[in-house]
C-alpha atoms as a PDB file:
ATOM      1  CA  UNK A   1    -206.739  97.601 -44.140  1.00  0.00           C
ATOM      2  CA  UNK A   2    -210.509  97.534 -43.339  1.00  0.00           C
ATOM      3  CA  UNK A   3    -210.921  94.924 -45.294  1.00  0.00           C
ATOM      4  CA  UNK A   4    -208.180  92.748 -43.482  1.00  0.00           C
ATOM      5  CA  UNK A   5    -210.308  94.052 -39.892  1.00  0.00           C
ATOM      6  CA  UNK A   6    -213.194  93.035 -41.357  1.00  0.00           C
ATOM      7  CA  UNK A   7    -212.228  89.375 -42.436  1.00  0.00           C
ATOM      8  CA  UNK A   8    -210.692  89.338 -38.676  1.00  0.00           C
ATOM      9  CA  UNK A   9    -213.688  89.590 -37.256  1.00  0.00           C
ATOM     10  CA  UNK A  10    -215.447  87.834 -39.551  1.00  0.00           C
ATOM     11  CA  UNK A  11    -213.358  84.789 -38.484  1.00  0.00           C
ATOM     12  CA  UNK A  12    -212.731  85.038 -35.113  1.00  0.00           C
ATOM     13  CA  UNK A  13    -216.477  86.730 -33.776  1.00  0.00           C
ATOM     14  CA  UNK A  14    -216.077  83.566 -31.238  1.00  0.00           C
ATOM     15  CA  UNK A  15    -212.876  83.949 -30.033  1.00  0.00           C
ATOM     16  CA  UNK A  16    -213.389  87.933 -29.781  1.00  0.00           C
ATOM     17  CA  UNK A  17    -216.883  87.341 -27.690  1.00  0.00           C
ATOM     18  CA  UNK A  18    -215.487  84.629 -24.951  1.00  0.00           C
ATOM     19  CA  UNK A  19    -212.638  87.194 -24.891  1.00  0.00           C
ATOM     20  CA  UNK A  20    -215.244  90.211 -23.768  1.00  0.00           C
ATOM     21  CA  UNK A  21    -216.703  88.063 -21.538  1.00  0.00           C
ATOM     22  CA  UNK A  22    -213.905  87.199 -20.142  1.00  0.00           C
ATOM     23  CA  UNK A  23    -213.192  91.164 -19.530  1.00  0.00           C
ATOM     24  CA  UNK A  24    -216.309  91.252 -18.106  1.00  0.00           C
ATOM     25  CA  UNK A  25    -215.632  88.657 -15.246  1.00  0.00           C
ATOM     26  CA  UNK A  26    -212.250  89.984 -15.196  1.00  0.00           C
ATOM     27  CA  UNK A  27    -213.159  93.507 -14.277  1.00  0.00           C
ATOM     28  CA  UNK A  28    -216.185  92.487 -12.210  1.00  0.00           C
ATOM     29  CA  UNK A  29    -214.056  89.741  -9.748  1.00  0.00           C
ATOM     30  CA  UNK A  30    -211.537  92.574  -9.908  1.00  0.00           C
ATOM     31  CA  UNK A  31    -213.938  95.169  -8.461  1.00  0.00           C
ATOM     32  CA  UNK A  32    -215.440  92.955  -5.826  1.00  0.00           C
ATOM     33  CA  UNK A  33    -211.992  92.106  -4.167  1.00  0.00           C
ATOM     34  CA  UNK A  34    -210.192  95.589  -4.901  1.00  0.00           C
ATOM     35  CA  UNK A  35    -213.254  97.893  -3.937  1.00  0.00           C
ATOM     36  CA  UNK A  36    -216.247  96.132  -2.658  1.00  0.00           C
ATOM     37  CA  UNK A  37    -214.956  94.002  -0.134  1.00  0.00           C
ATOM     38  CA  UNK A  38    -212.363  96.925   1.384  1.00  0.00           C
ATOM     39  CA  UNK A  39    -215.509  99.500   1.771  1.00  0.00           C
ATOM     40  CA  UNK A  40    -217.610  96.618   3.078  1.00  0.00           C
ATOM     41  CA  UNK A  41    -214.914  96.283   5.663  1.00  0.00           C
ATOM     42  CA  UNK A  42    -214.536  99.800   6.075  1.00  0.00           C
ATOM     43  CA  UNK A  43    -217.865 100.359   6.987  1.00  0.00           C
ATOM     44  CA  UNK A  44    -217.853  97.080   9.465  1.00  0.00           C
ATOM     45  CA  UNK A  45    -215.085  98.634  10.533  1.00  0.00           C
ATOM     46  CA  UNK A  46    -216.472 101.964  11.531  1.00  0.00           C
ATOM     47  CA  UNK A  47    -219.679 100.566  13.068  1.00  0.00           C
ATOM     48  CA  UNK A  48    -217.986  98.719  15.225  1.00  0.00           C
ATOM     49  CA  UNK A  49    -215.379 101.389  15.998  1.00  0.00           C
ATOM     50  CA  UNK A  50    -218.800 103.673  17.393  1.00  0.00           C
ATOM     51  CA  UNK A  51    -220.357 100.969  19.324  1.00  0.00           C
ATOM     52  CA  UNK A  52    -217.318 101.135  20.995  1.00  0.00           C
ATOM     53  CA  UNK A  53    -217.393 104.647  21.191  1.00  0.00           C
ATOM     54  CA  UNK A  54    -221.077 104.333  22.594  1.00  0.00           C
ATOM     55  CA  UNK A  55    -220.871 101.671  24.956  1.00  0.00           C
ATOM     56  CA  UNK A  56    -217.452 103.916  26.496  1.00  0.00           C
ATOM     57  CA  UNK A  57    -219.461 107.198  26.851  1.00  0.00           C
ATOM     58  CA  UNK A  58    -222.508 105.221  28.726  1.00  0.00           C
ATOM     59  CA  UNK A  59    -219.705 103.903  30.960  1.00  0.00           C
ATOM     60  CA  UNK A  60    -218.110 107.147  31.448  1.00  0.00           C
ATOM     61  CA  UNK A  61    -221.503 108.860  32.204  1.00  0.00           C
ATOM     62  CA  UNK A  62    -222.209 106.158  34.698  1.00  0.00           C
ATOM     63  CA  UNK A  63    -218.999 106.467  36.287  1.00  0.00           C
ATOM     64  CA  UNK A  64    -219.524 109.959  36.649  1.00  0.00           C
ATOM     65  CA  UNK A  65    -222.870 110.296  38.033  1.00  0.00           C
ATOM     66  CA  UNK A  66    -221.296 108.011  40.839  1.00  0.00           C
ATOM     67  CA  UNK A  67    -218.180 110.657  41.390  1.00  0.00           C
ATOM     68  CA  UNK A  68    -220.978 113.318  41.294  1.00  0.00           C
ATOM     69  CA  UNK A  69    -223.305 111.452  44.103  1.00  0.00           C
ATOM     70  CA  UNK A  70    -220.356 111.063  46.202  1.00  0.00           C
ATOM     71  CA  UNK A  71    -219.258 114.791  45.296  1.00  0.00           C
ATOM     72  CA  UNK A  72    -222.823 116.158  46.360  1.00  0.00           C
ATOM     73  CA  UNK A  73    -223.182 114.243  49.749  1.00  0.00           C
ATOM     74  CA  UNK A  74    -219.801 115.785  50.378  1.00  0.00           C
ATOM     75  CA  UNK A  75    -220.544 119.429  49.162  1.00  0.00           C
ATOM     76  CA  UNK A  76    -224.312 119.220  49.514  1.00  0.00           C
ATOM     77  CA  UNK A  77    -226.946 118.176  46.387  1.00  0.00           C
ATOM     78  CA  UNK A  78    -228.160 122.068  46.496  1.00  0.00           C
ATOM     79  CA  UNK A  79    -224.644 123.907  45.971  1.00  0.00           C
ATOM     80  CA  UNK A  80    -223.660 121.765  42.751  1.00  0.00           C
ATOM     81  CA  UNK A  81    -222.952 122.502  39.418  1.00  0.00           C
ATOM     82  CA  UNK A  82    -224.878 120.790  36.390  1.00  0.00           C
ATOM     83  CA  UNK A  83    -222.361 118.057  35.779  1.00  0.00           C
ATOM     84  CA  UNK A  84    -221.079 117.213  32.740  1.00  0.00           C
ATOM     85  CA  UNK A  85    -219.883 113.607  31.679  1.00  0.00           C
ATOM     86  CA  UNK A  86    -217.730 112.599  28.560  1.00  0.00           C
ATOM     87  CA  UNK A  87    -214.859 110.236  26.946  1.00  0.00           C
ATOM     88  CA  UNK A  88    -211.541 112.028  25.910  1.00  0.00           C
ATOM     89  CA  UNK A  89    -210.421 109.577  23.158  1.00  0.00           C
ATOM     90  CA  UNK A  90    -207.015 110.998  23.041  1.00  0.00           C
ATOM     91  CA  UNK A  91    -206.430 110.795  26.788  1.00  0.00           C
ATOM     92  CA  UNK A  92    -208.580 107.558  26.931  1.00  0.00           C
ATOM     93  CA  UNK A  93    -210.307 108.679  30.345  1.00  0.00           C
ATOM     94  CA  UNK A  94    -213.479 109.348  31.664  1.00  0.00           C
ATOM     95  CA  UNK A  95    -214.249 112.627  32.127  1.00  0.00           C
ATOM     96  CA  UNK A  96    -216.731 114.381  34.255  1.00  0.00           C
ATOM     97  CA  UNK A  97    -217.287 118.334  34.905  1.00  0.00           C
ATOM     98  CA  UNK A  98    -218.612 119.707  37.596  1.00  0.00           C
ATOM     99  CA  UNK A  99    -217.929 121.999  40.776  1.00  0.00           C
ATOM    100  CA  UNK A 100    -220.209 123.604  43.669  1.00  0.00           C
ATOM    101  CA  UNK A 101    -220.659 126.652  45.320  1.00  0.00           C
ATOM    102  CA  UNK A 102    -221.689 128.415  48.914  1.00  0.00           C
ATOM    103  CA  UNK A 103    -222.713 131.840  50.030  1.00  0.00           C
ATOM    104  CA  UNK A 104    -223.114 132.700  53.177  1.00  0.00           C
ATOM    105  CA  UNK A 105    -226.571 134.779  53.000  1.00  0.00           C
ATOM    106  CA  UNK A 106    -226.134 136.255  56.374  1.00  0.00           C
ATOM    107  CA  UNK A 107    -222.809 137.652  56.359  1.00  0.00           C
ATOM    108  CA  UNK A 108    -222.822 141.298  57.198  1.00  0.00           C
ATOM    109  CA  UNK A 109    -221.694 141.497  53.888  1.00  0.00           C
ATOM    110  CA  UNK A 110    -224.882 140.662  52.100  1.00  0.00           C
ATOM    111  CA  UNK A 111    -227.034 143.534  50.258  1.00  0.00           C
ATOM    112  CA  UNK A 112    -225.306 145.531  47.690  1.00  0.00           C
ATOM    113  CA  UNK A 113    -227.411 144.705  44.336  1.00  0.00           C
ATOM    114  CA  UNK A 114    -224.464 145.922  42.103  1.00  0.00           C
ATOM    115  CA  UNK A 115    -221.338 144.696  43.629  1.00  0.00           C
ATOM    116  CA  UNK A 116    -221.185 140.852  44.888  1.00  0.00           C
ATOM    117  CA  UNK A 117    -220.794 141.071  48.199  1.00  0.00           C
ATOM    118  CA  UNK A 118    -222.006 137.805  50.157  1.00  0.00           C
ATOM    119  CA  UNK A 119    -219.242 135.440  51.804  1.00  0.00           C
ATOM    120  CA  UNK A 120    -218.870 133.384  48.719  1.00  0.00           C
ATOM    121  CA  UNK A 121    -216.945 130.512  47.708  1.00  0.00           C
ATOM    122  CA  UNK A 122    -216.776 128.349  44.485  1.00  0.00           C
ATOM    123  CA  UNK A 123    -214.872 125.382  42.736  1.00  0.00           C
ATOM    124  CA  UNK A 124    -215.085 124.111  39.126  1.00  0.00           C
ATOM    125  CA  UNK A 125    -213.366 121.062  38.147  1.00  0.00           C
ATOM    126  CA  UNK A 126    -212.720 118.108  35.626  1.00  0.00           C
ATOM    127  CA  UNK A 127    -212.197 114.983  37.349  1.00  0.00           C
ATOM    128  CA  UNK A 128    -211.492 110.968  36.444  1.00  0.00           C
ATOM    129  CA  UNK A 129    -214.873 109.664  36.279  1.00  0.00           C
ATOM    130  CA  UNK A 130    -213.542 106.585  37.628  1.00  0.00           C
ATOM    131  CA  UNK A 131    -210.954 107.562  40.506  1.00  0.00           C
ATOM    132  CA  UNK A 132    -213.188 111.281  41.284  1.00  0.00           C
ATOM    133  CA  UNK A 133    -208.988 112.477  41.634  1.00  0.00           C
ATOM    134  CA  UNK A 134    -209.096 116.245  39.883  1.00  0.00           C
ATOM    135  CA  UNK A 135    -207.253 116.988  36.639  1.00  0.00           C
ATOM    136  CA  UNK A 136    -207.666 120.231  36.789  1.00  0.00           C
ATOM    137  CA  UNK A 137    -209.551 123.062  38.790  1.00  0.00           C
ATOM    138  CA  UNK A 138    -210.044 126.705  39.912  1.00  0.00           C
ATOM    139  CA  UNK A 139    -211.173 127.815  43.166  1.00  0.00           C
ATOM    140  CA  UNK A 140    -212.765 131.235  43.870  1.00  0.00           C
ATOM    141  CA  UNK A 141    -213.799 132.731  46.920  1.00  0.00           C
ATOM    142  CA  UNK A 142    -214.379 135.943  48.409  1.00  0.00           C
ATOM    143  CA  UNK A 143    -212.769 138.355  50.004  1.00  0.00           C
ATOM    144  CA  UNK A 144    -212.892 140.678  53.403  1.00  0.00           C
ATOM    145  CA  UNK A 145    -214.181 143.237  50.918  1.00  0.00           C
ATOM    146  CA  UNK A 146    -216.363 141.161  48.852  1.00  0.00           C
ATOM    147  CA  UNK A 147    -214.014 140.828  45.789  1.00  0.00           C
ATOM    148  CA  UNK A 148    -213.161 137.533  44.162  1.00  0.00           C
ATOM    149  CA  UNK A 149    -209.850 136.548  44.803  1.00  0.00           C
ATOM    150  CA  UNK A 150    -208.777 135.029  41.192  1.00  0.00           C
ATOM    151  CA  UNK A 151    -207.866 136.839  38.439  1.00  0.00           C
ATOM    152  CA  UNK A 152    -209.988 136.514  35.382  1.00  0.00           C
ATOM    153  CA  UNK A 153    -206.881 135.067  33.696  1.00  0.00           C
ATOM    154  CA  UNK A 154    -206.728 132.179  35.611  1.00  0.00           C
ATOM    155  CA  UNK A 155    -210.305 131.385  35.439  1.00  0.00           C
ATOM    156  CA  UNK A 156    -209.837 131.995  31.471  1.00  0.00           C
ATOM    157  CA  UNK A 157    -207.234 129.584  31.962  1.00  0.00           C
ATOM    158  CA  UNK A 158    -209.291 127.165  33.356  1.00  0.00           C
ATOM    159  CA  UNK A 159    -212.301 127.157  30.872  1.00  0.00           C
ATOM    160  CA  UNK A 160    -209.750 126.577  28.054  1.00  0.00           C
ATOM    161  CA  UNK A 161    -208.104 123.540  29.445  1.00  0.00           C
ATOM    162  CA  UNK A 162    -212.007 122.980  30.119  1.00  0.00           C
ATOM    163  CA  UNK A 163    -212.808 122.778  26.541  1.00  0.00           C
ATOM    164  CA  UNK A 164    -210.334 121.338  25.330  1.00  0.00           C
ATOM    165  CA  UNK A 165    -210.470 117.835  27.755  1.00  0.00           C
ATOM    166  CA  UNK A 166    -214.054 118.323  27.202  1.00  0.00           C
ATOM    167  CA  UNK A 167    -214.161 118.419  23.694  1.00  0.00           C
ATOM    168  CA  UNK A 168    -216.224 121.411  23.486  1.00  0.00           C
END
């Protein structure tokens, strides 16, 4: 039997090495169209996919320092809220964050260090960056006693639909 294998090879040594290379290109043209090309394309793919993404959120964030400027000439530039601007891919809006607030300083209420007692009001929102209309909000004010009107369940409320539109 080896001795058969060994005349077999003897023999055909040509035929054997055109048939390796042959394996060789095989396997090689195989992996350049089944896997090479595909990741190549993959990775095109998701470049592309976050410029996209980029070029969205810097439209979003311009959008919503616009809704903010018109926000603060109507609430005032000093009572606003650090806004917040982002893109919601799975609502596919802009999204800004923001709200204001006012105390009145010179309410008769004013003075007690522990308890809040000022004529306060507030408002946190998330809003279309592009149409300013409100998705959702919570509005707080104060009152005859000094005491917040809302719940602490419906603010909760409100800072878990915040986090989840703003991805946070």
């Amino acid at each position: 039997m080896k001795e058969k294998i060994k005349n077999f090879l003897k023999n055909n040594w040509f035929k054997m090495g055109i048939l390796i290379v042959f394996l060789m290109v095989a396997f090689s043209l195989l992996y350049y169209f089944a896997i090479f090309i595909p990741q190549k394309e993959k990775v095109k793919t998701e470049q592309l996919t976050q410029e996209k993404y980029l070029e969205q959120q810097e439209k979003c964030r311009e959008a919503g320092v616009k809704a903010y400027k018109e926000d603060s000439l109507r609430y005032g530039a000093n009572n606003m809220v650090e806004p917040k601007y982002v893109y919601n891919k799975n609502l596919n809006l802009c999204l800004y964050s923001g709200g204001y607030s006012q105390e009145n300083l010179s309410s008769g209420q004013c003075g007690d260090i522990i308890k809040h007692s000022c004529d306060s009001y507030w408002e946190r929102w998330v809003k279309n960056s592009f149409t300013n209309e409100s998705i959702i909000s919570v509005v707080n004010y104060t009152d005859k006693n000094g005491e917040y009107t809302n719940s602490s369940e419906i603010i909760n409320k409100f800072w878990d639909e915040h986090k989840q539109l703003m991805g946070q």
